[in-house]
Protein backbone atom coordinates (compact mmCIF):
# COMPACT_ATOMS: atom_id res chain seq x y z
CA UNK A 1 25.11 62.49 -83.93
CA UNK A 2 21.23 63.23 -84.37
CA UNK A 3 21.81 63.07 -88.44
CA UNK A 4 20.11 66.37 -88.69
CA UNK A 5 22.62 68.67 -91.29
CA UNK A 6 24.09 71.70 -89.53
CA UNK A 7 25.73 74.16 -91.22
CA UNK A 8 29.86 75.16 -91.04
CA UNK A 9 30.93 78.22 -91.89
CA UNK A 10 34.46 78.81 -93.28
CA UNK A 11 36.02 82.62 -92.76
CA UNK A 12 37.70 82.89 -95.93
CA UNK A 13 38.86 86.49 -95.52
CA UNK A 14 39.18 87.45 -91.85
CA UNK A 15 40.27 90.98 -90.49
CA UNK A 16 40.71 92.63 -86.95
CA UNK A 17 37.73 94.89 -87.83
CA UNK A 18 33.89 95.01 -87.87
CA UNK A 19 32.94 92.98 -89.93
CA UNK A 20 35.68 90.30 -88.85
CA UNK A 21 34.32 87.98 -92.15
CA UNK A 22 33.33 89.77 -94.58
CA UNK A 23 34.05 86.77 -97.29
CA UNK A 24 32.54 83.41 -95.90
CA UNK A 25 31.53 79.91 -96.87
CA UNK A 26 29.06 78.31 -95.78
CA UNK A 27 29.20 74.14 -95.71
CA UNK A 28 26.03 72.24 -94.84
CA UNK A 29 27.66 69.27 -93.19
CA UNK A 30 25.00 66.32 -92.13
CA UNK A 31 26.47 64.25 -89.15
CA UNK A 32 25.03 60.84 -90.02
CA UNK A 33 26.99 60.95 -93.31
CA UNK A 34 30.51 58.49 -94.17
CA UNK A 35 33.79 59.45 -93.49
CA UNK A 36 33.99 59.29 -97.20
CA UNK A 37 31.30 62.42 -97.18
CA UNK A 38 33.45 64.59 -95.03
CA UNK A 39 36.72 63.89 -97.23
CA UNK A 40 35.13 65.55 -99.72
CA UNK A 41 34.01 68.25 -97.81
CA UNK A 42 37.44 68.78 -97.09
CA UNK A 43 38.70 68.51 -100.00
CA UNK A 44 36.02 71.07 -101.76
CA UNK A 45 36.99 73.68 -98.57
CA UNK A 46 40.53 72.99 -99.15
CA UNK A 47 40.15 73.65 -102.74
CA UNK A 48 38.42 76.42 -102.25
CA UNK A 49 40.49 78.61 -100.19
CA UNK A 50 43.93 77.49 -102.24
CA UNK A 51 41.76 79.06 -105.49
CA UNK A 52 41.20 81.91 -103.30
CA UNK A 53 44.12 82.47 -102.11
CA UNK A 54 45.95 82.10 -105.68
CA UNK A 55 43.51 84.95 -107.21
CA UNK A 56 44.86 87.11 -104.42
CA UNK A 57 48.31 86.39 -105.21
CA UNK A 58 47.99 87.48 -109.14
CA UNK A 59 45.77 90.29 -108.60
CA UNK A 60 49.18 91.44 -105.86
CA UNK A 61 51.57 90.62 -108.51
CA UNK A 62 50.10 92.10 -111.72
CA UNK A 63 49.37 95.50 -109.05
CA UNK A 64 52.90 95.81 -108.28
CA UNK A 65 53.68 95.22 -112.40
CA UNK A 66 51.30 97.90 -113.19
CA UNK A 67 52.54 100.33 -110.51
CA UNK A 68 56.26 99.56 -111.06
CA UNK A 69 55.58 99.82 -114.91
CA UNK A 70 53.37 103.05 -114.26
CA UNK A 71 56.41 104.53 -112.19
CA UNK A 72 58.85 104.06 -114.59
């Protein structure tokens, strides 16, 4: 622990091609912080990705409305 920050990246869309993550986050994480520090790190990641991942969802379900509304 040298207290120096490094930075974390988080993939948060990964896929078996070139590029493998084309969405990421980056986290500058310093190691001398608290434990308290890195919670909320965590937490803001964690937060993050469930946004993410809810935004997908919609955009999925109001596609299929549109096509199924579209095809009918």
């Amino acid at each position: 622990m040298d207290g120096r920050p490094r930075s974390v990246a988080f993939c948060l869309v990964a896929q078996d091609t070139p590029p493998y993550c084309p969405i990421e986050m980056e986290v500058t994480v310093r190691s001398s912080t608290s434990s308290s520090s890195r919670v909320v790190v965590v937490v803001v990641v964690v937060v993050v990705v469930v946004v993410v991942v809810v935004v997908v969802v919609v955009v999925v379900v109001v596609a299929v409305i549109v096509v199924v509304v579209v095809a009918f």
